[in-house]
C-alpha atoms as a PDB file:
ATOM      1  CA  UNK A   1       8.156  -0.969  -6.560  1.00  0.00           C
ATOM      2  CA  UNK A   2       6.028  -3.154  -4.112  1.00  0.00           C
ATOM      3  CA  UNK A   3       6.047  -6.316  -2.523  1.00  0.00           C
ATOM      4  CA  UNK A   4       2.865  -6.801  -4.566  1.00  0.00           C
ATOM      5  CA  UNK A   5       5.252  -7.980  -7.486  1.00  0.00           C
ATOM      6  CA  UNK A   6       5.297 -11.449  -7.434  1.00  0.00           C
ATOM      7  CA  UNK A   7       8.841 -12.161  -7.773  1.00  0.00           C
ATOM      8  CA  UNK A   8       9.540  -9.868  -4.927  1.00  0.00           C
ATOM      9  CA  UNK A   9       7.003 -11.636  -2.788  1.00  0.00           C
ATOM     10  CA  UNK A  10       7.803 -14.908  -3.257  1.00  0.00           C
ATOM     11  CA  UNK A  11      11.797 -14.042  -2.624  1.00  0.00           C
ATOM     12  CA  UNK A  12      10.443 -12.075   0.396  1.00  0.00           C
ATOM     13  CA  UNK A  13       8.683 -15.479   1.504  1.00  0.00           C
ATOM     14  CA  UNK A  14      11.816 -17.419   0.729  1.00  0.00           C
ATOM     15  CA  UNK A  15      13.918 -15.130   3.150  1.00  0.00           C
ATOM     16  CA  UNK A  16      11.463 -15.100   5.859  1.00  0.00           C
ATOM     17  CA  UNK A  17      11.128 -19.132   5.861  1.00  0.00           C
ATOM     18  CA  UNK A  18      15.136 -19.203   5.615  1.00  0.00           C
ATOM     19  CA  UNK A  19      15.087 -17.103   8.679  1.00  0.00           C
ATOM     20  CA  UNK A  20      12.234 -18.992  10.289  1.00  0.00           C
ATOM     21  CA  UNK A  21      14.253 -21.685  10.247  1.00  0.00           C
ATOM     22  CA  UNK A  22      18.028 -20.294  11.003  1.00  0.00           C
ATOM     23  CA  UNK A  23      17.994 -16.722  12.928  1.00  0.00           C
ATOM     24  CA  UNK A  24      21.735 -16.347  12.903  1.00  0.00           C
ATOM     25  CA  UNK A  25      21.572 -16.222   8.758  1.00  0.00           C
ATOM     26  CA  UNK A  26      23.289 -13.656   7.250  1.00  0.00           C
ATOM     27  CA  UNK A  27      20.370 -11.710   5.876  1.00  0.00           C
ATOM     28  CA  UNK A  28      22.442 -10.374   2.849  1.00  0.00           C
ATOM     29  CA  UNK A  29      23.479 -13.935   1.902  1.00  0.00           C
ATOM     30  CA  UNK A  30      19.783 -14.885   2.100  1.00  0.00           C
ATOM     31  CA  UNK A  31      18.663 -11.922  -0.171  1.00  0.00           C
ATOM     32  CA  UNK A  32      21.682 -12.607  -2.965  1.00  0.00           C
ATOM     33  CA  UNK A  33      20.485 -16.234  -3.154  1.00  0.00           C
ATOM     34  CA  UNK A  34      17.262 -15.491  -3.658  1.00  0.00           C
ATOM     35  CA  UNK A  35      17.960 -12.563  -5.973  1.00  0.00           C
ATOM     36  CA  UNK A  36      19.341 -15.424  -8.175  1.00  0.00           C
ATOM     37  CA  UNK A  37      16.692 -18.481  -7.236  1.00  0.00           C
ATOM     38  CA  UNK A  38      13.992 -15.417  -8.248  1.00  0.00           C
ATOM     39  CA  UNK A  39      15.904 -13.666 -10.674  1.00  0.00           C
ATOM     40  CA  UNK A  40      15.370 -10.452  -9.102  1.00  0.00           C
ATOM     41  CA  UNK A  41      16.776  -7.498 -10.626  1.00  0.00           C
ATOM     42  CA  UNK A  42      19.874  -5.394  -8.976  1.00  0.00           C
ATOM     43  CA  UNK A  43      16.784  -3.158  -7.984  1.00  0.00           C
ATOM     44  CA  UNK A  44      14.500  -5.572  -6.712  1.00  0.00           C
ATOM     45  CA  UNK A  45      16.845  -6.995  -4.426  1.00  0.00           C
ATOM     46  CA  UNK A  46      17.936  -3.667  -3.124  1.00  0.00           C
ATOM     47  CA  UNK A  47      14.239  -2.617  -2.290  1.00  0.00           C
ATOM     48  CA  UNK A  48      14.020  -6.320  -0.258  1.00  0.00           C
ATOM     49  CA  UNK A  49      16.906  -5.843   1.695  1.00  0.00           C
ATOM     50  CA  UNK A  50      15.870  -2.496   2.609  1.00  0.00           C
ATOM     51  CA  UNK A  51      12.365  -3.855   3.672  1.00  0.00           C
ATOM     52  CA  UNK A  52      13.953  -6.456   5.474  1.00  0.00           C
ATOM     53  CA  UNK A  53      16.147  -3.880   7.131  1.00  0.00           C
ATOM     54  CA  UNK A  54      13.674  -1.393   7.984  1.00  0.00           C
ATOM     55  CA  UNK A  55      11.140  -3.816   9.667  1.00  0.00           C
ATOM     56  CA  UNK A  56      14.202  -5.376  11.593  1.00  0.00           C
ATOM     57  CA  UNK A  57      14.442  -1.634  13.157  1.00  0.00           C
ATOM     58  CA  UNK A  58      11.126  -1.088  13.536  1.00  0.00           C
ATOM     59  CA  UNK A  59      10.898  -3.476  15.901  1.00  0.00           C
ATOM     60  CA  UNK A  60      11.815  -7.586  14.355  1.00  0.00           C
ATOM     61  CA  UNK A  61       8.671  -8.085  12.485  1.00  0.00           C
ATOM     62  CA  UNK A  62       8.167  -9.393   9.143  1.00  0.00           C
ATOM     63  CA  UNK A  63       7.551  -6.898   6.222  1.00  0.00           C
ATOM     64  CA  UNK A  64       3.490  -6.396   5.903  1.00  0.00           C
ATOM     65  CA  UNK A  65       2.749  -8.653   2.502  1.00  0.00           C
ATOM     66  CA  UNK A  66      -0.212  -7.706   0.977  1.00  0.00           C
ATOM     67  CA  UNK A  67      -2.661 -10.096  -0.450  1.00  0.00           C
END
């Protein structure tokens, strides 16, 4: 899985705006709305809160989103 997919990508970019806009939000209420606005798999949205939580540790940057 990748954030190459395009549903993944454009919940990805849904999140980050979301966050852009509110820091406080709950990043796991973020990633089960968009799971449903994107229709994102169980999966899917497991793999974006993980690379939503790993870039948080590595430092508070965005996930890398390939072109």
């Amino acid at each position: 899985m990748s954030l190459g997919q395009p549903n993944i990508k454009r919940a990805l970019q849904w999140v980050l705006e979301r966050l852009a806009e509110d820091p406080t939000a709950k990043r796991s209420a973020l990633i089960d709305q968009a799971s449903r606005e994107f229709d994102l798999t169980p999966l899917e949205a497991e793999f974006l809160y993980r690379q939503l939580r790993d870039a948080r540790k590595a430092g508070g940057e965005a996930p890398r989103q390939e072109p």
